[in-house]
N, C-alpha and C. Protein backbone atom coordinates (compact mmCIF):
# COMPACT_ATOMS: atom_id res chain seq x y z
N UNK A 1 93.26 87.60 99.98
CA UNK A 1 93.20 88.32 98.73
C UNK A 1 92.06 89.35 98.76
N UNK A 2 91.13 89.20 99.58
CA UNK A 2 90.08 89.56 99.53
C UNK A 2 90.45 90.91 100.45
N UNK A 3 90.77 90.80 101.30
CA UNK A 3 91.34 92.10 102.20
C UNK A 3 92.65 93.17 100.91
N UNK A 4 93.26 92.54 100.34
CA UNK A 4 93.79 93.13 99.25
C UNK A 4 92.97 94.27 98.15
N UNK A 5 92.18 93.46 97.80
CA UNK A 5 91.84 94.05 97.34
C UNK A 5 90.45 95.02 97.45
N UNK A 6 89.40 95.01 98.41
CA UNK A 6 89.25 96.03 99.05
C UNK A 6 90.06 97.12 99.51
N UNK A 7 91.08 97.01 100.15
CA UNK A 7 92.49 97.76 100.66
C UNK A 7 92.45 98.76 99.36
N UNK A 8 92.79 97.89 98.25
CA UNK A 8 93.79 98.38 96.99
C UNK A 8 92.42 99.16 96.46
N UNK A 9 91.07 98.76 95.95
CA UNK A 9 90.43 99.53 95.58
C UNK A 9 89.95 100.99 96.23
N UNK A 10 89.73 100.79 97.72
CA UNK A 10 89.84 101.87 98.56
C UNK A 10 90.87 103.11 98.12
N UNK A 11 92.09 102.46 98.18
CA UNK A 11 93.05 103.57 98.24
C UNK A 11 93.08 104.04 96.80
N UNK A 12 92.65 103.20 95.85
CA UNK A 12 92.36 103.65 94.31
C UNK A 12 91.71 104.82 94.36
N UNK A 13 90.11 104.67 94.47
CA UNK A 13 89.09 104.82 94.13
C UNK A 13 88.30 106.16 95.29
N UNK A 14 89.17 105.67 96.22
CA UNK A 14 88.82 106.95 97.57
C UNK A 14 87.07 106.16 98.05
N UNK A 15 86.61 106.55 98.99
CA UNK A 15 85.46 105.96 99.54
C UNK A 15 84.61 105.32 98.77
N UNK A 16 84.03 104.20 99.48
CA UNK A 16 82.86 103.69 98.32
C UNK A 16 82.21 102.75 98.98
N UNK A 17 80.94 102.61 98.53
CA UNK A 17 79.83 101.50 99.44
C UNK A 17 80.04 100.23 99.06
N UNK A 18 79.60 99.01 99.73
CA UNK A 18 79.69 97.79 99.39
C UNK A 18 79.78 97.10 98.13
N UNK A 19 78.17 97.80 97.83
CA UNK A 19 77.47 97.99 96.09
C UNK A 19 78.37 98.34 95.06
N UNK A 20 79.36 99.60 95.69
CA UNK A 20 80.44 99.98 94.46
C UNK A 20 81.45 99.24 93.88
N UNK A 21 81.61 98.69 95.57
CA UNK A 21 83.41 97.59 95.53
C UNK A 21 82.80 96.50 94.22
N UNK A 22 82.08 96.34 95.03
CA UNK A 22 81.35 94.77 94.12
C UNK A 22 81.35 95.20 92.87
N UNK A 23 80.51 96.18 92.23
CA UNK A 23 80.64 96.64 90.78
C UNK A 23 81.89 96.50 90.45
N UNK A 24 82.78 97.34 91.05
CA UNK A 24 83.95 97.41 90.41
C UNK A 24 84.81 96.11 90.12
N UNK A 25 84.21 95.51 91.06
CA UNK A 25 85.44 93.71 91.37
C UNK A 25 84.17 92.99 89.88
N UNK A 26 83.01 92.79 89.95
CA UNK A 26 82.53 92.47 89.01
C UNK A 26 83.21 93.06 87.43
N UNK A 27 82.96 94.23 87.20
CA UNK A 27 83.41 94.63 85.67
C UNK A 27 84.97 94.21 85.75
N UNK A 28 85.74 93.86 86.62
CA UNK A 28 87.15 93.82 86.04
C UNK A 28 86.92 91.87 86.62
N UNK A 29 86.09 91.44 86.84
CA UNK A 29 85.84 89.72 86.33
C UNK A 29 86.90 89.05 87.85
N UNK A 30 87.06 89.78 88.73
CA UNK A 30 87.96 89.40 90.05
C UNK A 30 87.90 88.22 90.81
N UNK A 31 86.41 87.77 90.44
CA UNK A 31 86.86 86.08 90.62
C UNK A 31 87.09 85.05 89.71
N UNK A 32 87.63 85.54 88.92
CA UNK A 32 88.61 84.71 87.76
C UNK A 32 89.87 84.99 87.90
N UNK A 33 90.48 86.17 88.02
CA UNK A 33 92.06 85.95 87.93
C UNK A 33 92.60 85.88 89.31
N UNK A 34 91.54 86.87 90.09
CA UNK A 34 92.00 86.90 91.45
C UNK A 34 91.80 85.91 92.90
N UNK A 35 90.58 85.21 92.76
CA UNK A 35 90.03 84.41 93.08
C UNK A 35 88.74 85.10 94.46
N UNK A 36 88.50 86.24 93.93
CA UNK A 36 87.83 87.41 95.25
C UNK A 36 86.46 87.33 94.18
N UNK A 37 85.81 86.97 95.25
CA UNK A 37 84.45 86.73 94.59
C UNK A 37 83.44 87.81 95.29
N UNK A 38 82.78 88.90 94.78
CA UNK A 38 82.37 89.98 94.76
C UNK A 38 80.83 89.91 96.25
N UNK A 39 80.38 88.72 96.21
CA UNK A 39 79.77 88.43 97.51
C UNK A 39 80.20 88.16 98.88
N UNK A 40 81.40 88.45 98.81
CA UNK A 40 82.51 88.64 100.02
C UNK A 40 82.96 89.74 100.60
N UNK A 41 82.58 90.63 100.08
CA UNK A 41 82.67 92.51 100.01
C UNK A 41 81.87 92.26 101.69
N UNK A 42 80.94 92.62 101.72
CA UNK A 42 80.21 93.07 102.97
C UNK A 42 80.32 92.37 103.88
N UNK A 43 80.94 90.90 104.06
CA UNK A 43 81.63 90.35 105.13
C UNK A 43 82.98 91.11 105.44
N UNK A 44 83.69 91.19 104.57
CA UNK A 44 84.94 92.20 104.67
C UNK A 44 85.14 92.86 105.18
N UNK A 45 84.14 94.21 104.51
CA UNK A 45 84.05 95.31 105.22
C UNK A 45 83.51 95.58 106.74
N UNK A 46 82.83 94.39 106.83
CA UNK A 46 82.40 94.76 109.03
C UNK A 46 83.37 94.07 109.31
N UNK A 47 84.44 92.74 109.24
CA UNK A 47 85.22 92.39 109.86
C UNK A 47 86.61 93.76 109.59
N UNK A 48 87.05 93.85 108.52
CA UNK A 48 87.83 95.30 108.30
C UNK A 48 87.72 96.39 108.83
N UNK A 49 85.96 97.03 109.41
CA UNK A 49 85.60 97.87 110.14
C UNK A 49 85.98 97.48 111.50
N UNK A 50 85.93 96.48 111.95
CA UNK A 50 85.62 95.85 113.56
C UNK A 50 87.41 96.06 113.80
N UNK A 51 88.46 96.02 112.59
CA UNK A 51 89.62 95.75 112.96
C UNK A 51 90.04 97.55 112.85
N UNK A 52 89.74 98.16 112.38
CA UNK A 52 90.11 99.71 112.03
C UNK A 52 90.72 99.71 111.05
N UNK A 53 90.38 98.60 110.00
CA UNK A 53 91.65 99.29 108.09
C UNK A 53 90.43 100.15 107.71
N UNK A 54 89.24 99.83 107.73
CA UNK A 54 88.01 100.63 107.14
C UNK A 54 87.58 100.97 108.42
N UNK A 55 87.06 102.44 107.55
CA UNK A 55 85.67 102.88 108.36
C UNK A 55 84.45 103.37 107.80
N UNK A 56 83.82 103.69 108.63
CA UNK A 56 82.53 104.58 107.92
C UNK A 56 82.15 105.79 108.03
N UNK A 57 82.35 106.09 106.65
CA UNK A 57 82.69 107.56 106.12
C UNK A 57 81.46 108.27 106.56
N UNK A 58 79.86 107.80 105.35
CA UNK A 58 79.20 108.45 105.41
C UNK A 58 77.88 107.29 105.35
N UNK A 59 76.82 108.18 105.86
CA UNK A 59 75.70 107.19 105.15
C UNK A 59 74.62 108.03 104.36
N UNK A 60 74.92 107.58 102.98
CA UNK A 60 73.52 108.26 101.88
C UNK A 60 72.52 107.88 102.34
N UNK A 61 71.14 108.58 102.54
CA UNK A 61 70.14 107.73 101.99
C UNK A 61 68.86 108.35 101.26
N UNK A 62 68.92 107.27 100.46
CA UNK A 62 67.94 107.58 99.02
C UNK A 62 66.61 106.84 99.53
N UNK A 63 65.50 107.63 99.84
CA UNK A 63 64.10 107.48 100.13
C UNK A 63 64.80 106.16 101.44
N UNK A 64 63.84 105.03 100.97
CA UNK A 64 63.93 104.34 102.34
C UNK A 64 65.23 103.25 102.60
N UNK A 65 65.91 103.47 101.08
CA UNK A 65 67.54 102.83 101.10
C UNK A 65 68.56 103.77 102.16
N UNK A 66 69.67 103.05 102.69
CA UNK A 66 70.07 103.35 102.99
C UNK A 66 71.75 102.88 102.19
N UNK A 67 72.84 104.02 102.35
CA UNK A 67 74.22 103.30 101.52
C UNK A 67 75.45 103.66 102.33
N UNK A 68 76.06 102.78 102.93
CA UNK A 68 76.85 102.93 103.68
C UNK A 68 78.77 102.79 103.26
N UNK A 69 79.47 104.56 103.12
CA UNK A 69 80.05 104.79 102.53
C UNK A 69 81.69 104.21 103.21
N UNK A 70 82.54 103.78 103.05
CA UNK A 70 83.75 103.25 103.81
C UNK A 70 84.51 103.69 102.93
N UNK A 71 85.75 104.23 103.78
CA UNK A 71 87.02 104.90 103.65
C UNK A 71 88.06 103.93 104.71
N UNK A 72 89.50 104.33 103.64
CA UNK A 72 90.03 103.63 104.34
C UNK A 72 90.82 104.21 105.19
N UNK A 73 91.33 103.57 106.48
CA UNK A 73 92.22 104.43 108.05
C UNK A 73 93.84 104.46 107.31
N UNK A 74 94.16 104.91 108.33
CA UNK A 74 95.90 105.16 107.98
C UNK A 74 96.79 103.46 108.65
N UNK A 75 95.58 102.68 109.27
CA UNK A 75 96.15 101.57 109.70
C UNK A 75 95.99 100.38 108.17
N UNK A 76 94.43 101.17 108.05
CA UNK A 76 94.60 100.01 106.59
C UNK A 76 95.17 100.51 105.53
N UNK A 77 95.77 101.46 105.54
CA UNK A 77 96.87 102.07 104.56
C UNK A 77 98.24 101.00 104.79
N UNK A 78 98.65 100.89 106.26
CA UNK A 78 99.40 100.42 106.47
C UNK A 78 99.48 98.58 105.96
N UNK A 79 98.43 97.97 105.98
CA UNK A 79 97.97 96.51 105.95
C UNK A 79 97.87 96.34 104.66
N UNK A 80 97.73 97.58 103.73
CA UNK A 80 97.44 96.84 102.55
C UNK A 80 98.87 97.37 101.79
N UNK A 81 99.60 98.10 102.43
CA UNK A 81 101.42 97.93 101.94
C UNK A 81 101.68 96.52 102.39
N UNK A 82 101.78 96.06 103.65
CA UNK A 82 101.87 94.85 104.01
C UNK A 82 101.69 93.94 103.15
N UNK A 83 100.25 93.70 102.88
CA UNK A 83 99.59 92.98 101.66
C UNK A 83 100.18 93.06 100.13
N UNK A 84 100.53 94.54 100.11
CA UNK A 84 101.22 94.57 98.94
C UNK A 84 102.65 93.73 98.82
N UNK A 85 103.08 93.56 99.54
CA UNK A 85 104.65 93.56 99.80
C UNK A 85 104.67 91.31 99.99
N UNK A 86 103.72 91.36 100.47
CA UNK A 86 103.19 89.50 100.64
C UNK A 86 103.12 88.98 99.78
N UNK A 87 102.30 89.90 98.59
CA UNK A 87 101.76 89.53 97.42
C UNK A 87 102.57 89.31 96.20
N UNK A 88 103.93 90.28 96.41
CA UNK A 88 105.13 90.19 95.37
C UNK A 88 105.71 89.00 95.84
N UNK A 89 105.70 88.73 96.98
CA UNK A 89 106.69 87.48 97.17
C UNK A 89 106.20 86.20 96.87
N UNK A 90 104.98 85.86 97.01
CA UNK A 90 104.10 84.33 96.60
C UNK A 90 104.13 84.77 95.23
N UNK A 91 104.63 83.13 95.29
CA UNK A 91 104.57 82.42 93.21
C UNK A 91 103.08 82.98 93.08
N UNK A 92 103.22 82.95 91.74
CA UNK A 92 102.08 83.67 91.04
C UNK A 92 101.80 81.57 90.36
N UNK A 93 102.52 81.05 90.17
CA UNK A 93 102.65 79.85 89.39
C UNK A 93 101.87 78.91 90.25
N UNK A 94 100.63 78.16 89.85
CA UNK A 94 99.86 77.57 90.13
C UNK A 94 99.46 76.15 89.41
N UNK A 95 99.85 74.95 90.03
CA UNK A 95 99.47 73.74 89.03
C UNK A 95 98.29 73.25 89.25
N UNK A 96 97.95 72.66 88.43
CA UNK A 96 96.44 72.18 87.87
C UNK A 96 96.30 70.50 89.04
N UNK A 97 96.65 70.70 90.26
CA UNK A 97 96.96 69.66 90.76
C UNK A 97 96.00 68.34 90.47
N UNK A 98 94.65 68.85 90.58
CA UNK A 98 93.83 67.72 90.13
C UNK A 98 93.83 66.65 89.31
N UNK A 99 94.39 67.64 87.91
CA UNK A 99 94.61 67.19 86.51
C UNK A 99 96.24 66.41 87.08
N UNK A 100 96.73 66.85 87.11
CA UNK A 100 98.26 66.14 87.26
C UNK A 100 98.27 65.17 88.78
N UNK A 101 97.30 65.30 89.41
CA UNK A 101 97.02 63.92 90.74
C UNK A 101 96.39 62.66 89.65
N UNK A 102 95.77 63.25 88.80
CA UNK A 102 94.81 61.81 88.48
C UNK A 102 95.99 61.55 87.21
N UNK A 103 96.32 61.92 86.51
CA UNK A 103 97.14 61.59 85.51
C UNK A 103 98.18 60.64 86.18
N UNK A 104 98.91 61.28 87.31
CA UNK A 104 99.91 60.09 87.93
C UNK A 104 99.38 58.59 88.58
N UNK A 105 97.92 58.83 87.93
CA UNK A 105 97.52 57.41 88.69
C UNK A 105 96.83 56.80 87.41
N UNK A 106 97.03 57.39 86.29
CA UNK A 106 96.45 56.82 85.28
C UNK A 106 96.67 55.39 84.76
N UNK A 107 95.95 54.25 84.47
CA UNK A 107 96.84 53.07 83.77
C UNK A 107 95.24 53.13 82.67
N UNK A 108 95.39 52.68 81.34
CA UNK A 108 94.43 52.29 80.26
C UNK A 108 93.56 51.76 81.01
N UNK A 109 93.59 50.85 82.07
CA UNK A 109 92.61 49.94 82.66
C UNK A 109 91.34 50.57 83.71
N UNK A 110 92.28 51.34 84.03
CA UNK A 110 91.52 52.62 85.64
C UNK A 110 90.72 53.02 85.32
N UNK A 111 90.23 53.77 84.08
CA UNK A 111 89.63 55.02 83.46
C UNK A 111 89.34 54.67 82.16
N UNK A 112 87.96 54.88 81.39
CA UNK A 112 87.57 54.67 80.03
C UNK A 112 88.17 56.27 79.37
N UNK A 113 89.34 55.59 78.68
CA UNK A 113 90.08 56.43 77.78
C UNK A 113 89.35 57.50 77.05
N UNK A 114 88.01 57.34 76.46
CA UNK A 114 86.60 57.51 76.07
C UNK A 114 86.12 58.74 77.13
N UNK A 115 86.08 58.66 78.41
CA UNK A 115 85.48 59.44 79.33
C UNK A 115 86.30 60.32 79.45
N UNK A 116 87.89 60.10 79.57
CA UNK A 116 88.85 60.99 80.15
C UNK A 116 89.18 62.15 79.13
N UNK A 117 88.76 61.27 77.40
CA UNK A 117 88.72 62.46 76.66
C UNK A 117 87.69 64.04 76.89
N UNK A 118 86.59 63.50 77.17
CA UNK A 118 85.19 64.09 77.20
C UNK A 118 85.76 64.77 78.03
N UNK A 119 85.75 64.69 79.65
CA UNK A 119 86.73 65.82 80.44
C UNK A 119 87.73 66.44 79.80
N UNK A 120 88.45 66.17 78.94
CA UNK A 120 89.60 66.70 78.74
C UNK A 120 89.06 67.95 78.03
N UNK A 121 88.10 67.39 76.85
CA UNK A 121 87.34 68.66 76.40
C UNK A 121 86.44 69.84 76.79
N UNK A 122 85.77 68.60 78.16
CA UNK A 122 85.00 70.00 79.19
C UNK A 122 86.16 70.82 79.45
N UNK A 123 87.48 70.39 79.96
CA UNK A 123 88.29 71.35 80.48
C UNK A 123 89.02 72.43 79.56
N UNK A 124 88.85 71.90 78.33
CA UNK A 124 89.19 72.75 77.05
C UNK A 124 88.12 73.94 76.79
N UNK A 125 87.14 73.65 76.92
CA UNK A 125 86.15 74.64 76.59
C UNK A 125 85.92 75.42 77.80
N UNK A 126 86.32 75.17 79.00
CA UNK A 126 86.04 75.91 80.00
C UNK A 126 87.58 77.39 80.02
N UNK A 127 88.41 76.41 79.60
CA UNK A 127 89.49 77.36 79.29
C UNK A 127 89.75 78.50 78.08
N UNK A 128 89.16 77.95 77.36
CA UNK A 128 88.83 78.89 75.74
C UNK A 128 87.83 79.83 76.65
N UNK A 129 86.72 79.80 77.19
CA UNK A 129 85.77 80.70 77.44
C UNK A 129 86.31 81.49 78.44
N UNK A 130 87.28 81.27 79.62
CA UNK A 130 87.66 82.01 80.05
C UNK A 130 88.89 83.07 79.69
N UNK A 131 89.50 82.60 78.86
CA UNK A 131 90.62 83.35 77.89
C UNK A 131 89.55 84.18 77.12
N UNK A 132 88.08 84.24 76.44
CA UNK A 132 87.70 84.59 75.34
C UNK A 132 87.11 85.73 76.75
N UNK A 133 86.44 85.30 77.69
CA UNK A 133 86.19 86.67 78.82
C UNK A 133 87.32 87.64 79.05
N UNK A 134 88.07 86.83 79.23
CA UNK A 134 89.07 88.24 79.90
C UNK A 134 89.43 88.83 78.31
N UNK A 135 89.50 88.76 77.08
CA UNK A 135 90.02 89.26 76.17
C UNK A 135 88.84 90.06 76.13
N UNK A 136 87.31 89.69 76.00
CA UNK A 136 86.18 90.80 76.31
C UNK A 136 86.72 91.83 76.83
N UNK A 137 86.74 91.32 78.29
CA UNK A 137 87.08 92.41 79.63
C UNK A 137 87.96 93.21 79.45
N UNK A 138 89.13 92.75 78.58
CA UNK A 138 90.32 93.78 78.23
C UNK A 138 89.72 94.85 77.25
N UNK A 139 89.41 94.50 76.73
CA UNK A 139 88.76 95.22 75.44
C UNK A 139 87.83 96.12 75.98
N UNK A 140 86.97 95.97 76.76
CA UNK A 140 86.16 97.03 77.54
C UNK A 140 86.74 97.81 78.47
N UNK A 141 88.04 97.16 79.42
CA UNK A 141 88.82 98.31 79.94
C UNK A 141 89.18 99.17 78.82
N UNK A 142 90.01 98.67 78.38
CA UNK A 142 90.62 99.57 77.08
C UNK A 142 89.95 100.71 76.61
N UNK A 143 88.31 100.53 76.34
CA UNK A 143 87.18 101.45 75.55
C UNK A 143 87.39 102.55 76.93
N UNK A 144 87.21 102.05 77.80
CA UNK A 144 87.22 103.10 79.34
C UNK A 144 87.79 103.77 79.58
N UNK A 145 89.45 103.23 79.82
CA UNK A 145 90.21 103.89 80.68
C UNK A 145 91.62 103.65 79.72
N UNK A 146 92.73 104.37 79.92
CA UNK A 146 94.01 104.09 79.55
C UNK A 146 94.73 102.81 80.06
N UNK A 147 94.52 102.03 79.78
CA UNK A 147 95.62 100.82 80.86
C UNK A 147 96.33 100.89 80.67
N UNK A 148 97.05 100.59 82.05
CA UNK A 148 98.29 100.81 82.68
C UNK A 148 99.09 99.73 81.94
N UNK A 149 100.55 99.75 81.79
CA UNK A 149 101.16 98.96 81.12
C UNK A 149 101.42 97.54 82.10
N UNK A 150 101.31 97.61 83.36
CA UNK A 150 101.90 96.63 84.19
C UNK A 150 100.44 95.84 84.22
N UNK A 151 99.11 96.67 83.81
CA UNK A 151 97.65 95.87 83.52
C UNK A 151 97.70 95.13 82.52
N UNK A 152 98.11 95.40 81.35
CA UNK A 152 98.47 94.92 80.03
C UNK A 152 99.30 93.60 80.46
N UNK A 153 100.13 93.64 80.86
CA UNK A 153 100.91 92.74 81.51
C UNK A 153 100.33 91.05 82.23
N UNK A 154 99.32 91.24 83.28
CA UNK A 154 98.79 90.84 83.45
C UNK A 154 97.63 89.89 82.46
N UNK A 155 97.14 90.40 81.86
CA UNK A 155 96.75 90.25 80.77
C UNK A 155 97.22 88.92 79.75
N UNK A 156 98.51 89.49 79.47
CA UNK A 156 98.99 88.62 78.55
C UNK A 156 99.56 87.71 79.26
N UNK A 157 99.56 87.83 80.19
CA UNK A 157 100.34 86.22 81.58
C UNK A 157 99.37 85.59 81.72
N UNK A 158 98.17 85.78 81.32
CA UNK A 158 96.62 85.15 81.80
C UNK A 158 96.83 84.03 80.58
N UNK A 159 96.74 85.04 79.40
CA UNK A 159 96.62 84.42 77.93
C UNK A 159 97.81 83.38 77.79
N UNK A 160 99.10 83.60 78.47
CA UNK A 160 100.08 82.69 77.85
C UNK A 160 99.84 81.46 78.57
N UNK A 161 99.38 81.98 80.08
CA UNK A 161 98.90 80.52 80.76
C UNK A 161 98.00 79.37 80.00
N UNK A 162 96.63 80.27 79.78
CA UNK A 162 95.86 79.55 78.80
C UNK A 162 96.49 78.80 77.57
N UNK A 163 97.19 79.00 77.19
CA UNK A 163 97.50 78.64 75.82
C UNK A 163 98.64 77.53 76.28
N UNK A 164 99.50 77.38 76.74
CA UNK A 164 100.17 76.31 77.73
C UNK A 164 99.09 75.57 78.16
N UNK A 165 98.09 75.60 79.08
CA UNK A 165 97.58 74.74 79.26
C UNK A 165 96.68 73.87 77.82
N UNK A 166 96.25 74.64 77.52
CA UNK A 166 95.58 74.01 75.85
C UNK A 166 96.32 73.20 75.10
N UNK A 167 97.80 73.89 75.09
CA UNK A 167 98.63 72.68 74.10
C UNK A 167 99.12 71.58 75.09
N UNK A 168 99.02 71.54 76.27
CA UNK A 168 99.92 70.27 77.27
C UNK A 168 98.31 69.33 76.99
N UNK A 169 96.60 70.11 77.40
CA UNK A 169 95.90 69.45 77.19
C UNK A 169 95.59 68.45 75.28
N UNK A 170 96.38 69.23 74.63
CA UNK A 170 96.04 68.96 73.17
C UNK A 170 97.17 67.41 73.16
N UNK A 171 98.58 67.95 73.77
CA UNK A 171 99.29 66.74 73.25
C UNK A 171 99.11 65.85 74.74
N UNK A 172 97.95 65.73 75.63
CA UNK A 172 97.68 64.81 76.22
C UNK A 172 96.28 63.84 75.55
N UNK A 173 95.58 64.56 74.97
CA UNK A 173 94.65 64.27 74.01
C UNK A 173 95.53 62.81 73.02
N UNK A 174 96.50 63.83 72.00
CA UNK A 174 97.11 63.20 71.19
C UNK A 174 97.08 61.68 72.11
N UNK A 175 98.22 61.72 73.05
CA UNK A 175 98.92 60.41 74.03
C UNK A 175 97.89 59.93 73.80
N UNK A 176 96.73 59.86 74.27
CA UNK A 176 95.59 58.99 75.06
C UNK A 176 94.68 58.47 73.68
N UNK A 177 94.66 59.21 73.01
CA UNK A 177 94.11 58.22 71.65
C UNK A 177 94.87 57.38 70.57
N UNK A 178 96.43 57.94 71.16
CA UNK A 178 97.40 56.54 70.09
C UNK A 178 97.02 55.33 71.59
N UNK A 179 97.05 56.03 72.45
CA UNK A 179 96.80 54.18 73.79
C UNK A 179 95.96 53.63 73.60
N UNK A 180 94.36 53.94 73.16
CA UNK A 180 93.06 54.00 72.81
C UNK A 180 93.00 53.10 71.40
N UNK A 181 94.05 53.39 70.94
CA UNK A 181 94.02 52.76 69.04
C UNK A 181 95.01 51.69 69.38
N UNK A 182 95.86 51.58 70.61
CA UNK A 182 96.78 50.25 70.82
C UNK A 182 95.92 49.33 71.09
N UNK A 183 95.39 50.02 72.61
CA UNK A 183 94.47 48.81 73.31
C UNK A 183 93.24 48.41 72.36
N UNK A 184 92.66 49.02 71.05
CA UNK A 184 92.03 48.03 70.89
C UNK A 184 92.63 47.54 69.83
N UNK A 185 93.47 47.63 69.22
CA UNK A 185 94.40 46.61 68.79
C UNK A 185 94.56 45.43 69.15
N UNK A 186 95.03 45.66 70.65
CA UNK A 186 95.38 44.61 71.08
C UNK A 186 93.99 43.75 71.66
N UNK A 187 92.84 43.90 71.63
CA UNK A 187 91.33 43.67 71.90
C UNK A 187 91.46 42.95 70.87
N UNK A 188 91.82 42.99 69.95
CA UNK A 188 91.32 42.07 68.39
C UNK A 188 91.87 40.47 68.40
C-alpha cells in the first residue's frame, strides 16, 4: 500500500521530498483508512529509487539542510497502474477477526462479563473518535480543495462501516448484560 501510494501521490502532485509525501499522507490521516503510516516514506523512497519507479529529481539546499526532491520514472508510472489495477480487485471488506475469534470462544464462565463490557466500550470509543477524525479531516479537505465525488465516496464507506460496527457492538452489549442478569440470577 505503501508503494501505492507514494506512486499515486507522485503522479498527483508531480515531484516532492520525503518531508512533503509525509505532510501530505499526514493531513489526509493515511494511517487510518489506508494503513500507510507516514514514517515509511523514506524507506520507500531508497528502496523505490534502488528499483527505478522513483528518482532523484533535484536537491534544494537551504543553509546547511539539505531536501531531496523525487520524481517519478515511466517504470513507476507503469507499477503504480499495476498497483492500481491490484487494488480494484482486493475486497475492500475487512473483519474485526479478533473481536469475532474471541466471541466464538466465549462461554459466561471464560471471561468476567464485567471486563468484556469495559473492552467493548474501549472499542466503542476508539471507534467514535476515529469516525469523529475523519469527519474533521473531511471537513478540512472540503475548506481546501473541491472533492472529488469518488473522495466523498470513500468517506461515507468509512462512516457506514463505523456505524455497523457500533450497532453489532451495541446489540452485543445488549446480549451480554441480559447473560450477566441470568447468571446472577441463577447465583441467588
Amino acid at each position: 500500500m505503501t508503494r501505492l501510494m507514494v506512486l499515486g501521490l507522485l503522479m498527483q502532485y508531480g515531484p516532492m521530498s520525503g518531508y512533503e509525501l509525509q505532510q501530505a499522507m499526514q493531513s489526509a490521516q493515511t494511517d487510518t483508512w489506508a494503513g500507510v503510516f507516514p514514517a515509511s516514506i523514506y524507506h520507500a523512497l531508497k528502496k523505490m529509487d534502488k528499483e527505478g519507479l522513483v528518482e532523484l529529481d533535484t536537491v534544494e539546499k537551504t543553509g546547511n539542510r539539505s531536501k531531496a526532491i523525487y520524481s517519478i520514472t515511466p517504470a513507476g508510472k507503469e507499477e503504480f497502474h499495476k498497483l492500481m489495477i491490484e487494488s480494484f480487485q482486493q475486497s475492500s471488506v475487512t473483519f474485526p477477526t479478533h473481536l469475532y475469534t474471541a466471541l466464538t470462544f466465549f462461554t459466561a464462565d471464560a471471561v468476567s462479563i464485567e471486563k468484556i463490557t469495559v473492552a467493548l466500550r474501549e472499542q466503542k470509543k476508539e471507534i467514535i473518535n476515529m469516525f469523529e477524525n475523519m469527519k474533521a479531516g473531511q471537513s478540512i479537505k472540503e475548506k481546501m480543495i473541491d472533492v472529488p465525488e469518488h473522495v466523498t465516496l470513500i468517506f461515507e464507506n468509512i462512516y457506514e462501516q463505523c456505524e455497523m460496527q457500533l450497532r453489532f457492538i451495541e446489540k452485543l452489549e445488549k446480549k451480554l448484560s441480559i447473560l450477566e442478569e441470568k447468571t446472577r440470577k441463577e447465583e441467588k
